[in-house]
Structures are given as structure tokens and as C-alpha cells.
C-alpha atoms as a PDB file:
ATOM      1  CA  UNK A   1      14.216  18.148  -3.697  1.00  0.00           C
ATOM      2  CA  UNK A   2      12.122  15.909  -6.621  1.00  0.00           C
ATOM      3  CA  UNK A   3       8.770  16.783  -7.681  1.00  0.00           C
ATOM      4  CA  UNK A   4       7.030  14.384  -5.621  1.00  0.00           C
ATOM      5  CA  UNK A   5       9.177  15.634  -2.031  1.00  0.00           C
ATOM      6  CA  UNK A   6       7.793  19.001  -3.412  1.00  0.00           C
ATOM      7  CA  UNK A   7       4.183  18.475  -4.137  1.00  0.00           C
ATOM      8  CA  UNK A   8       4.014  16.203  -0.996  1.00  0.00           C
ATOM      9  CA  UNK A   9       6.112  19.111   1.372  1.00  0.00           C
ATOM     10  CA  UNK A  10       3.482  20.333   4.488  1.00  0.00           C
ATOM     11  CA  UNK A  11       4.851  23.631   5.742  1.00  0.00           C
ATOM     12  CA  UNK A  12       4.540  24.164   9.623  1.00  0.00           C
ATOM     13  CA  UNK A  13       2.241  27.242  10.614  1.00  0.00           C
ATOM     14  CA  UNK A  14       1.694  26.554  14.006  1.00  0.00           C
ATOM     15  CA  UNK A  15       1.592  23.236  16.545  1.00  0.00           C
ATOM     16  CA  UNK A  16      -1.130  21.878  14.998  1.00  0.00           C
ATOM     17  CA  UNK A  17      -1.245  23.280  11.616  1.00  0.00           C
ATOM     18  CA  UNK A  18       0.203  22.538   7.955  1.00  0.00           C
ATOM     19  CA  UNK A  19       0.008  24.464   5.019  1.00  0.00           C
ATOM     20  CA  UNK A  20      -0.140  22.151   1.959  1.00  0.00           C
ATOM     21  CA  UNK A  21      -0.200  23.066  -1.829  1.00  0.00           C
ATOM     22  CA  UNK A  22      -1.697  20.378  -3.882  1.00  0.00           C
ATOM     23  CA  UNK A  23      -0.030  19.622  -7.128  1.00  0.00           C
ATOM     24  CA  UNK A  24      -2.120  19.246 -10.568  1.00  0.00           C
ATOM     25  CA  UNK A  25       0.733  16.857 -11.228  1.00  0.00           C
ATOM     26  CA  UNK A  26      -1.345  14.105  -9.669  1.00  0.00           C
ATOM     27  CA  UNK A  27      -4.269  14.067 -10.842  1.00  0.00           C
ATOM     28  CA  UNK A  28      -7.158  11.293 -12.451  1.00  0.00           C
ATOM     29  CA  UNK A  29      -9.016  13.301 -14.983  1.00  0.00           C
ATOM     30  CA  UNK A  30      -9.632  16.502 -12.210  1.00  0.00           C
ATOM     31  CA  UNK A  31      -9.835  14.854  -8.611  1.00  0.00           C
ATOM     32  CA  UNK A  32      -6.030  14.100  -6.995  1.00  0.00           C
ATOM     33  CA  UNK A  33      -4.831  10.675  -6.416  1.00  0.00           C
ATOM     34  CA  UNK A  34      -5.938   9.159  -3.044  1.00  0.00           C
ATOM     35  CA  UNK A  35      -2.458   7.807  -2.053  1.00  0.00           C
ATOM     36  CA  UNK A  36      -0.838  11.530  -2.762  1.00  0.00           C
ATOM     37  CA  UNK A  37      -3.059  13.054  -0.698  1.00  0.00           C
ATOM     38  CA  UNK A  38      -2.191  10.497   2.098  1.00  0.00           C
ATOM     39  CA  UNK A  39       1.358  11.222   1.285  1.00  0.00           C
ATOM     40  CA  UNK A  40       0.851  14.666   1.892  1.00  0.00           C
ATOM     41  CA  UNK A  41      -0.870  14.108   5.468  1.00  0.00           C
ATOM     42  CA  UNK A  42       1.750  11.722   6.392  1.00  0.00           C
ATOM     43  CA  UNK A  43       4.265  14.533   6.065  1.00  0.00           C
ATOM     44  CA  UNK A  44       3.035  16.591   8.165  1.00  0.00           C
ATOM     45  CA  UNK A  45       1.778  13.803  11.208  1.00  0.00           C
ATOM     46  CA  UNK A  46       5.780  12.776  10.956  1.00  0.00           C
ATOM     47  CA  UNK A  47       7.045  15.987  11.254  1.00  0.00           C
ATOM     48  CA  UNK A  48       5.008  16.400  14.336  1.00  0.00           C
ATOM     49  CA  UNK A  49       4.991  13.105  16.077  1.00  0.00           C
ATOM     50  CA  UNK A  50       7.968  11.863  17.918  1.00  0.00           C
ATOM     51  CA  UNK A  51       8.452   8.912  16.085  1.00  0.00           C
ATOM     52  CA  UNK A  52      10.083   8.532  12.430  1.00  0.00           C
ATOM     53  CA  UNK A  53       7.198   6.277   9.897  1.00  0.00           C
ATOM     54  CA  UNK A  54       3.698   6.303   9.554  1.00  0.00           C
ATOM     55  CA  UNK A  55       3.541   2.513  10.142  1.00  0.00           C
ATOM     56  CA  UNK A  56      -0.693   2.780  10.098  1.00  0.00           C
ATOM     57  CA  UNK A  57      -3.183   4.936   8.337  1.00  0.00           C
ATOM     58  CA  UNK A  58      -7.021   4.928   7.702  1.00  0.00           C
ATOM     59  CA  UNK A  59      -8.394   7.575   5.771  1.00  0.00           C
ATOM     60  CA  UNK A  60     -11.923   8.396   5.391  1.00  0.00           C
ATOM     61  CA  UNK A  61     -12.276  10.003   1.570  1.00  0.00           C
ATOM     62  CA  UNK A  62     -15.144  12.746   2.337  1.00  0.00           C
ATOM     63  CA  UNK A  63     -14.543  14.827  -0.451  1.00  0.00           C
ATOM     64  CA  UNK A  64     -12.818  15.106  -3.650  1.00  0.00           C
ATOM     65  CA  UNK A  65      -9.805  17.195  -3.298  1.00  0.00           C
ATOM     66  CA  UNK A  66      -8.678  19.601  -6.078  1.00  0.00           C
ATOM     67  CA  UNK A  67      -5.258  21.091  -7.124  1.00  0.00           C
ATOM     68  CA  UNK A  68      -4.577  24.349  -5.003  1.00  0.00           C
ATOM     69  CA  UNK A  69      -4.203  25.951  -1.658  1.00  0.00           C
ATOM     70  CA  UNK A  70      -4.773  23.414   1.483  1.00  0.00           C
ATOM     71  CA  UNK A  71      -4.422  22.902   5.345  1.00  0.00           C
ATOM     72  CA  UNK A  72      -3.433  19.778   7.352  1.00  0.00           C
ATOM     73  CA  UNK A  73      -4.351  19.923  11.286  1.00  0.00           C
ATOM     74  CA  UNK A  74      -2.779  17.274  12.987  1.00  0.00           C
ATOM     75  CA  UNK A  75      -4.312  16.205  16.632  1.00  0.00           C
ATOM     76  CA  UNK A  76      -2.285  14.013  18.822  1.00  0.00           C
ATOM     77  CA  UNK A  77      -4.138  11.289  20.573  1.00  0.00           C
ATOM     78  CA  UNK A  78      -1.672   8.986  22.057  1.00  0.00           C
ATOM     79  CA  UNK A  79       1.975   9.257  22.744  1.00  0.00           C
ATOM     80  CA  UNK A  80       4.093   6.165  23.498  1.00  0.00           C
ATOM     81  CA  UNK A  81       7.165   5.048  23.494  1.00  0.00           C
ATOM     82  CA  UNK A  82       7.083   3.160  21.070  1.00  0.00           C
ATOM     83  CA  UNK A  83       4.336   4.501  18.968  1.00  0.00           C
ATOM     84  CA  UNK A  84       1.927   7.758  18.677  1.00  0.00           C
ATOM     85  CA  UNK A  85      -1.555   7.940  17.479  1.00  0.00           C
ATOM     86  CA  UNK A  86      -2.776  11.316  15.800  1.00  0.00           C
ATOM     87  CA  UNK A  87      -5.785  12.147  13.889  1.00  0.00           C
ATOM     88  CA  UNK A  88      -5.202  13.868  10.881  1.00  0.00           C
ATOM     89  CA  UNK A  89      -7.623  16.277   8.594  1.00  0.00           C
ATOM     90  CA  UNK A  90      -7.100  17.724   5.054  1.00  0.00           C
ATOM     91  CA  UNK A  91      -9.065  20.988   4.692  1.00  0.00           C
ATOM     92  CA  UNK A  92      -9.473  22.839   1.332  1.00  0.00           C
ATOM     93  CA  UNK A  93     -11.603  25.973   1.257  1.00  0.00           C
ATOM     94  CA  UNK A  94     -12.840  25.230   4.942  1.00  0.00           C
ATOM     95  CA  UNK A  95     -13.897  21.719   4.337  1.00  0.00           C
ATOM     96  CA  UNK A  96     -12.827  18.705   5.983  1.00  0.00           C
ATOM     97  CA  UNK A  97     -11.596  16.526   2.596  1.00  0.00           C
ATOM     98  CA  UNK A  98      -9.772  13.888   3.916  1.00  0.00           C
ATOM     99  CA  UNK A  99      -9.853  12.280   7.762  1.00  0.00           C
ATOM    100  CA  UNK A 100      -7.282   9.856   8.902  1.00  0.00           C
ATOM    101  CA  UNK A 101      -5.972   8.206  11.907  1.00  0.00           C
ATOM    102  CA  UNK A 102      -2.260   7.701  11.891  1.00  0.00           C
ATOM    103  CA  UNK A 103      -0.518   5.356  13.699  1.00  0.00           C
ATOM    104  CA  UNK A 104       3.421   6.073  13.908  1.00  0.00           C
ATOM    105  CA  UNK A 105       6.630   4.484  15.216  1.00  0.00           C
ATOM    106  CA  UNK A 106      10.290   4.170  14.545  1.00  0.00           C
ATOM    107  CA  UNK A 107      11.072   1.054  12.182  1.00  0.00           C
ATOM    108  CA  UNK A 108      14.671  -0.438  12.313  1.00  0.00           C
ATOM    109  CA  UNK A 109      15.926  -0.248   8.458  1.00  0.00           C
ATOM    110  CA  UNK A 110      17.822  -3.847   9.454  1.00  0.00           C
ATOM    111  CA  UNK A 111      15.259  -5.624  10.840  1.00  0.00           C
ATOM    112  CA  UNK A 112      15.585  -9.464   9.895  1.00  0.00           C
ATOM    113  CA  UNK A 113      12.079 -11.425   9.492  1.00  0.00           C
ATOM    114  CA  UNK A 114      11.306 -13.831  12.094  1.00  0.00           C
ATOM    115  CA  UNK A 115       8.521 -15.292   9.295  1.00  0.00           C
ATOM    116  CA  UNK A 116       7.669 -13.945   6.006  1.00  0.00           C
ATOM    117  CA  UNK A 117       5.165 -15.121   3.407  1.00  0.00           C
ATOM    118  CA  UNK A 118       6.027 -14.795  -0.241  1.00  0.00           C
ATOM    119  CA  UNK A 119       4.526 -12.829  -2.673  1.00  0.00           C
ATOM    120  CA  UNK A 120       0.681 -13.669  -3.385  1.00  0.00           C
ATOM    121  CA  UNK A 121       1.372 -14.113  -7.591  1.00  0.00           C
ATOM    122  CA  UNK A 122       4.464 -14.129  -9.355  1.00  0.00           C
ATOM    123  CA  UNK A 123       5.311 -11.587 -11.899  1.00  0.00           C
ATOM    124  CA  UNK A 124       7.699 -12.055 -15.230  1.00  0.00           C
ATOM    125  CA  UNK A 125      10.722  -9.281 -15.396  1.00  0.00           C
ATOM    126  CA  UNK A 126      10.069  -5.601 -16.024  1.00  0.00           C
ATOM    127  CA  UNK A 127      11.376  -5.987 -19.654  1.00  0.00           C
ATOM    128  CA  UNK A 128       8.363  -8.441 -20.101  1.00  0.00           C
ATOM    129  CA  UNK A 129       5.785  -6.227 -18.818  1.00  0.00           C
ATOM    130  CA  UNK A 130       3.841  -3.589 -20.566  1.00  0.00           C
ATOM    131  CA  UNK A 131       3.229  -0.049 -20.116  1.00  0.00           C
ATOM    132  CA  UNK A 132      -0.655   1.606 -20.928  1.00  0.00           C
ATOM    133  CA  UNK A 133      -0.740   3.929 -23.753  1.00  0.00           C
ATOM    134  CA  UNK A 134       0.092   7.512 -22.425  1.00  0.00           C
ATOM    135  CA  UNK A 135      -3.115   9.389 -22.236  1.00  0.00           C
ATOM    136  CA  UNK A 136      -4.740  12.245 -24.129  1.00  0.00           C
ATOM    137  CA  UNK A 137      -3.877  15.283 -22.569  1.00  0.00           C
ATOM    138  CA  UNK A 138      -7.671  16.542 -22.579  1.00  0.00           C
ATOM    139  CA  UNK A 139      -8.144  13.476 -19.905  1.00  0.00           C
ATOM    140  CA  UNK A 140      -6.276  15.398 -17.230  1.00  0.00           C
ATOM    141  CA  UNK A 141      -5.120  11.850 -16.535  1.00  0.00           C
ATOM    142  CA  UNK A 142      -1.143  13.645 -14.955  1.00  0.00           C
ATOM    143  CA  UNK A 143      -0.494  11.349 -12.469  1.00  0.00           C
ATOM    144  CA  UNK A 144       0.431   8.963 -15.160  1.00  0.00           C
ATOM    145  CA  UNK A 145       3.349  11.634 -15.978  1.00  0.00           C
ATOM    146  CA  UNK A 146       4.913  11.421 -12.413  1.00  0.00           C
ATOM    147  CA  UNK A 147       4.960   7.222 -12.086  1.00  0.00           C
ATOM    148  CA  UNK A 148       6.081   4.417 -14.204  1.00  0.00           C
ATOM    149  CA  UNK A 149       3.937   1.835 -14.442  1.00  0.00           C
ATOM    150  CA  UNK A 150       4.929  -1.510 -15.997  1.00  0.00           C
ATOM    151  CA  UNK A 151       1.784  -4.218 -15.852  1.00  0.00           C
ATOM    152  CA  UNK A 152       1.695  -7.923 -15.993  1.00  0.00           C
ATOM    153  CA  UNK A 153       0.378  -8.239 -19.710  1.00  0.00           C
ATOM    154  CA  UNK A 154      -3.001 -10.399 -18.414  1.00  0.00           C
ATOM    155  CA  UNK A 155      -4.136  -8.292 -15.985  1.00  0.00           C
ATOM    156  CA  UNK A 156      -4.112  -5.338 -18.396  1.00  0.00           C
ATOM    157  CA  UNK A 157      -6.496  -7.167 -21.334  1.00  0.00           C
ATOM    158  CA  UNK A 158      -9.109  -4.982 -20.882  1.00  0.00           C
ATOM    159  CA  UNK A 159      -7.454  -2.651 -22.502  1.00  0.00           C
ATOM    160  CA  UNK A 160      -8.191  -4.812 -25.868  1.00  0.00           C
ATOM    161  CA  UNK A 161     -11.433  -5.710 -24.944  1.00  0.00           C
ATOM    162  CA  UNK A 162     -10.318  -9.301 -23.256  1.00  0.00           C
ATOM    163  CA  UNK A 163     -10.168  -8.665 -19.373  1.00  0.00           C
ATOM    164  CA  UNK A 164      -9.800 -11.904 -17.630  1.00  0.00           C
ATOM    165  CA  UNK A 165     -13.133 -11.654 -15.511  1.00  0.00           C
ATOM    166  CA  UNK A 166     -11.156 -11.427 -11.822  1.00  0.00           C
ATOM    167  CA  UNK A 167     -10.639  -8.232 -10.359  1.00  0.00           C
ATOM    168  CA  UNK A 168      -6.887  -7.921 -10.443  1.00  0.00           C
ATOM    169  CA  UNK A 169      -3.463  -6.125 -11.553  1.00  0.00           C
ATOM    170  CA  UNK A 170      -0.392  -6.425 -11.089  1.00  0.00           C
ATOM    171  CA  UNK A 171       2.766  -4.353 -12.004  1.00  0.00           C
ATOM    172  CA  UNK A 172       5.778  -2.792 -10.850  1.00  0.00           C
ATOM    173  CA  UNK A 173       5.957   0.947  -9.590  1.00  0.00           C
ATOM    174  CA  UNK A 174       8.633   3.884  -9.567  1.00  0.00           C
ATOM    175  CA  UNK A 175       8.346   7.737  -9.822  1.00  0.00           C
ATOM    176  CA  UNK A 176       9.208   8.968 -12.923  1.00  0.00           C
ATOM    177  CA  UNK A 177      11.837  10.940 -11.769  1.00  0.00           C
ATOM    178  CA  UNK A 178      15.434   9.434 -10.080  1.00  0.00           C
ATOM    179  CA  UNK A 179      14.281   8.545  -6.709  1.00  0.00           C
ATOM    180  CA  UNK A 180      14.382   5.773  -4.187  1.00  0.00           C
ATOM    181  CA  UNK A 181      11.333   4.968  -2.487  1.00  0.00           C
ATOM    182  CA  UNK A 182      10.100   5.757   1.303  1.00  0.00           C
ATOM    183  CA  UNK A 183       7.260   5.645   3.243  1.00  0.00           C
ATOM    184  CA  UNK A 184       5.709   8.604   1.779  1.00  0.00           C
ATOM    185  CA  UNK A 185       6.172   6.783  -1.994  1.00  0.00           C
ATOM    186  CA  UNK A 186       4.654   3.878  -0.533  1.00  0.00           C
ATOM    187  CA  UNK A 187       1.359   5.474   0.321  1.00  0.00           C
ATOM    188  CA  UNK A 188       1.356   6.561  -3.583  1.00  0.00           C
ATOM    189  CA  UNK A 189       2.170   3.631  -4.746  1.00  0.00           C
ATOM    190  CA  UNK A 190      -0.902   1.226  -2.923  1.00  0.00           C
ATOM    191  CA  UNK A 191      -3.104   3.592  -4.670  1.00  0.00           C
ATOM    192  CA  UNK A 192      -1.372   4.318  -8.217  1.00  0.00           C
ATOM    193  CA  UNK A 193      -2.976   1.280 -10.031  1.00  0.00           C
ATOM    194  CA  UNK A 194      -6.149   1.385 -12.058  1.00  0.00           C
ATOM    195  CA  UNK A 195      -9.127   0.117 -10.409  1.00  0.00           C
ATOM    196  CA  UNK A 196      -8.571  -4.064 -10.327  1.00  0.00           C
ATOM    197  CA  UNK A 197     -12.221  -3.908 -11.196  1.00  0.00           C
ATOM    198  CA  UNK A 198     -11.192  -2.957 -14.960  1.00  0.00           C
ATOM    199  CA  UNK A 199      -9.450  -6.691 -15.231  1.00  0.00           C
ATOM    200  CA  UNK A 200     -13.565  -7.491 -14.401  1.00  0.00           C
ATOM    201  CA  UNK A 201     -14.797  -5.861 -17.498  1.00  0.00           C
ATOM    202  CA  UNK A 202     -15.834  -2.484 -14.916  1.00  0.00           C
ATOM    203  CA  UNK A 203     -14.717   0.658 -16.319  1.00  0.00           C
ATOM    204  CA  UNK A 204     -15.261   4.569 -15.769  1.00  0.00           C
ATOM    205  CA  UNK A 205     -13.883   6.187 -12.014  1.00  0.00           C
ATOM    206  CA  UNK A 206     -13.812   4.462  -9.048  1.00  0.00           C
ATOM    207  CA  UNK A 207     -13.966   6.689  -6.071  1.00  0.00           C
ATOM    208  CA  UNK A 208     -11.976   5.347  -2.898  1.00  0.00           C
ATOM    209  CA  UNK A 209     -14.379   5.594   0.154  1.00  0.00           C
ATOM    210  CA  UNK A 210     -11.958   4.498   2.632  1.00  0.00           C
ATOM    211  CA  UNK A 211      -8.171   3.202   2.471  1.00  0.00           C
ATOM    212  CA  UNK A 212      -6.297   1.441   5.127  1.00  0.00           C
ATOM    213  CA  UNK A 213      -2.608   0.786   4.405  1.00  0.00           C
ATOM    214  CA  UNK A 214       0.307  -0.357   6.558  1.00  0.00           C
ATOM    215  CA  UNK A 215       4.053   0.328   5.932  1.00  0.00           C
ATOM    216  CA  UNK A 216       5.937  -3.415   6.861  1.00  0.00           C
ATOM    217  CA  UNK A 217       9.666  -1.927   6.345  1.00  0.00           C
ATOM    218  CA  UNK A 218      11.116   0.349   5.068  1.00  0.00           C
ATOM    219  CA  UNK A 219      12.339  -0.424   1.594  1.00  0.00           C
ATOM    220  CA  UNK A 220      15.293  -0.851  -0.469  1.00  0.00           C
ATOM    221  CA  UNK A 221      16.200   1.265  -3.618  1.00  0.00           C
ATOM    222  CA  UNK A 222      14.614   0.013  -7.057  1.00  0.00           C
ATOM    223  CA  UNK A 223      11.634  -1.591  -8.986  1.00  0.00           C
ATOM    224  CA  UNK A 224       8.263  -2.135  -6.321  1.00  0.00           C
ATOM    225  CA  UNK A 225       6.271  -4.443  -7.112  1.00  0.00           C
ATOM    226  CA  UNK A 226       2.499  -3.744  -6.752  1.00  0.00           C
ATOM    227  CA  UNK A 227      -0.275  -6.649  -6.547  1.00  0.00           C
ATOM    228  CA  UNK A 228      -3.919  -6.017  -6.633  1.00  0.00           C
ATOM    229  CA  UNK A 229      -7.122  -8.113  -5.902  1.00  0.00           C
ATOM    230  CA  UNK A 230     -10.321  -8.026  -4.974  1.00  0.00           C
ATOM    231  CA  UNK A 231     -12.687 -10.545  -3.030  1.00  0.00           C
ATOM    232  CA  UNK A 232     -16.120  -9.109  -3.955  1.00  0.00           C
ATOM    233  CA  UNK A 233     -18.056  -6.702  -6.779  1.00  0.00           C
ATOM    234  CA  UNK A 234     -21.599  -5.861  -5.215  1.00  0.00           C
ATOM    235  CA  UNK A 235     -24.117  -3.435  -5.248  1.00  0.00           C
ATOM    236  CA  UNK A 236     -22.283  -0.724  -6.840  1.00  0.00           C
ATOM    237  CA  UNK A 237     -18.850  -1.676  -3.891  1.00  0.00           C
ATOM    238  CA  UNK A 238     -15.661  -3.082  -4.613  1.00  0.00           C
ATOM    239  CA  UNK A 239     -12.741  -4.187  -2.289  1.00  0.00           C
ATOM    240  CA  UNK A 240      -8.984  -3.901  -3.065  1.00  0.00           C
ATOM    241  CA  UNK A 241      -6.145  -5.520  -1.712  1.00  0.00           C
ATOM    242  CA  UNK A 242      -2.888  -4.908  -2.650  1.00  0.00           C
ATOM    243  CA  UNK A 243       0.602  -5.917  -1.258  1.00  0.00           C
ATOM    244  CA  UNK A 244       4.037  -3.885  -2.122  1.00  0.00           C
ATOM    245  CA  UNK A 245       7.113  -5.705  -2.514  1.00  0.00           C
ATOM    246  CA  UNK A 246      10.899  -4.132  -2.593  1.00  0.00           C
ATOM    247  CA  UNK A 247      13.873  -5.299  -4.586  1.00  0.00           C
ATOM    248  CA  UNK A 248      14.929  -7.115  -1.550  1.00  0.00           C
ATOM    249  CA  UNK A 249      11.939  -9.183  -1.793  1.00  0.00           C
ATOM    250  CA  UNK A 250      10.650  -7.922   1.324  1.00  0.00           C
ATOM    251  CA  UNK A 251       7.167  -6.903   2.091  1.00  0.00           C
ATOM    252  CA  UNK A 252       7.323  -3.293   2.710  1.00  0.00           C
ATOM    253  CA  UNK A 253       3.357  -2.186   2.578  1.00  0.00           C
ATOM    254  CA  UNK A 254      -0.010  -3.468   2.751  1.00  0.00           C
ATOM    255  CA  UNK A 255      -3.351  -1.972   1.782  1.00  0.00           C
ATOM    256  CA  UNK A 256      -7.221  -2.142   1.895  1.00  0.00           C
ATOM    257  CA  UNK A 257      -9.635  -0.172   0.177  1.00  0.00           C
ATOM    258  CA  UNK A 258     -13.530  -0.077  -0.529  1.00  0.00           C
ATOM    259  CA  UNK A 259     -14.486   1.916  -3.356  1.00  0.00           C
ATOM    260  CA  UNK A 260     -17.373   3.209  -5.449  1.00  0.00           C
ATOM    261  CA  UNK A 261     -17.895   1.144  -8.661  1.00  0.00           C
ATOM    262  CA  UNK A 262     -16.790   2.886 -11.431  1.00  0.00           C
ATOM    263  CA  UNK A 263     -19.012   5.305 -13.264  1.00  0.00           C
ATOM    264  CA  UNK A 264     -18.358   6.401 -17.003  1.00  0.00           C
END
């Protein structure tokens, strides 16, 4: 079992209930990554639905979640045939942290297309990308320990000072460790970018209020790659869209977030 299958596992107590123990090892300077906590959740709604993949989920961010001892209860809503709808609550210390409704079904790993649009921007090869400078380890910045990031050099200018003025990024994603993504590295990987506002000249933490994120297939072994935009910066709001492509060129997962504008 990696690290992530670990930190991610949701231990059956009873029909309804999960014990979860979230991992330090994914954190943004104290508060755990959105997308691992949705990774968490999703492990336990598969392991009690019928169905295999957690092709829809919307989560409502109500609190920030903090390394440590948690719960999942998982409520089913609708069971189909083809697909099951459960709602889905992370508790830590008797507080709902996370609510999400989950949509799941069984995906066929050989589906063929009947359409497919391409990727919304191209990207150069992962030996022409670049990597951010690791952090200090007073940030409590770990998640960037358990994911390789490699960035499109424009949309990471800010980092000198010269962001490009649109709120986007764009770079290709893998855990750290040897292992081939699935569903549950999926809903990392939507949320494992900085904020796109940063490529705006925005900086500081940018909580997620709510994330919606669809898995499209299931995807091959390799690279993702990971593209990020928004459509508007208002009144302290941002959107974020961002697409996940395989090595097979396939579109495996699609996102949308609004967030907090970043503070710091």
C-alpha cells in the first residue's frame, strides 16, 4: 500500500460509518488539501455503494480540516442500476467539515469516444517544464512532498514578479511515490495546483468554498496533465476550471471550484 492509498484508507465501523485518519502529509501551511480530503470521502462512498467510481462529487468546504482523528458517514439516497447517489459528511471533533453529494457508477476501462474535444491549451514536454522551489519547512507547505509538479514556465511568472495578468496554470501531475493514477488520485490532482489567481498577480491562501469535479474515464498509467483557468476575479471570489488529461490523451476528469481570494 503507498502513502497516498494509506492516508486516503476509510476503515468500516458500521453501515454507515468510516473511520478516517488524516495525514499531515497533505497539508498547505496547516489546513489539508481540498482534493485529499475528497479522496478520502470517496473511499469510503465506493466501498459502500454498489457501483465501482465516483463519477460525480460536490463538496461543500464548511470547515478547515486538520491532521488527526476523523469520521466519514455515508447516507445512501438513490440506488440504480446504473448509478447510486449518497451524501457524504467528514466529521472531525463532532463537526460536520466537509459535505458532499456523490454520484457513482461503474465506468468501462475500454470505452471508445463517440466525440472528444482536445485539450483547451497545449503544453511543451515535461523536460521543458519547471518545478517551484521546494518550500521552507516552517511553511508546513507537505503536500508539495507527496506530488510532482512540473508547470508550464508562463503560467508560473509570478514567481519572479512577472505573472501574465490571466488567471491560469498549467502543469503535469504525479504522486511522488511509484504509482499509477485512479479515481481517488484524480480528485487530488483537480485540486493540487496553486490558486490560478497567482498567474493574476493574487497571492496569500485561497480557501475552496465549494468544488465540483467529474471523473470522464478512468485513466492510463503516467504523466496527467492538469489545466487551470478562471473566467472571473470579483469581490473577494474567484472561479477555477480545470481539465485532467491521461497519457492516452483522453479526458479523464473535470472540475469547478469557487474560492475565497487569497489572503496573505
Amino acid at each position: 500500500m503507498t502513502k497516498f492509498d494509506e492516508a486516503t484508507r476509510a476503515i468500516r465501523v458500521d453501515d454507515q460509518t468510516y473511520d478516517v485518519c488524516l495525514d499531515n502529509g497533505f497539508s498547505i501551511g496547516g489546513p489539508l488539501n481540498g482534493g485529499y480530503l475528497m479522496a478520502a470521502m470517496l473511499r469510503a462512498v465506493v466501498d459502500e455503494s454498489p457501483h465501482e467510481h465516483p463519477v460525480s462529487t460536490s463538496a461543500q468546504f464548511l470547515r478547515v480540516a486538520r491532521p488527526g482523528a476523523a469520521r466519514v458517514r455515508v447516507e445512501r439516497i438513490k440506488t440504480g442500476r446504473t448509478a447510486a447517489v449518497s451524501r457524504a459528511t467528514l466529521i472531525q471533533e463532532g463537526q460536520a467539515v466537509v459535505e458532499a453529494l456523490v454520484t457513482t457508477a461503474t465506468l468501462d476501462p475500454d470505452a471508445v469516444p463517440v466525440w472528444s474535444d482536445g485539450p483547451s491549451a497545449g503544453m511543451p514536454e515535461p523536460d521543458e517544464c519547471v518545478r517551484l522551489p521546494d518550500p521552507k519547512p516552517e511553511s508546513g507547505l507537505t503536500l508539495n512532498h507527496q506530488i510532482e509538479l512540473r508547470f508550464d514556465p508562463p503560467t508560473v511568472g509570478w514567481l519572479k514578479g512577472e505573472p501574465t495578468g490571466r488567471p491560469e496554470m498549467r502543469a503535469y501531475f504525479r504522486l511522488a511515490e511509484p504509482q499509477d493514477p485512479d479515481p481517488y488520485v484524480l480528485a487530488l490532482a483537480v485540486d493540487a495546483m496553486p490558486p490560478v489567481v497567482f498567474s493574476a498577480g493574487m497571492r496569500g491562501w485561497a480557501p475552496t468554498v465549494e468544488l465540483t469535479w467529474h471523473l470522464r474515464a478512468l485513466p492510463a498509467p503516467g504523466w496527467l496533465t492538469v489545466i487551470g483557468s478562471g473566467r472571473l476575479i470579483s469581490d473577494g471570489w474567484f472561479d477555477e476550471e480545470v481539465e485532467v488529461w491521461d497519457s492516452a490523451g483522453r479526458l479523464v476528469a473535470q472540475s469547478r471550484q469557487l474560492a475565497r481570494l487569497g489572503r496573505g
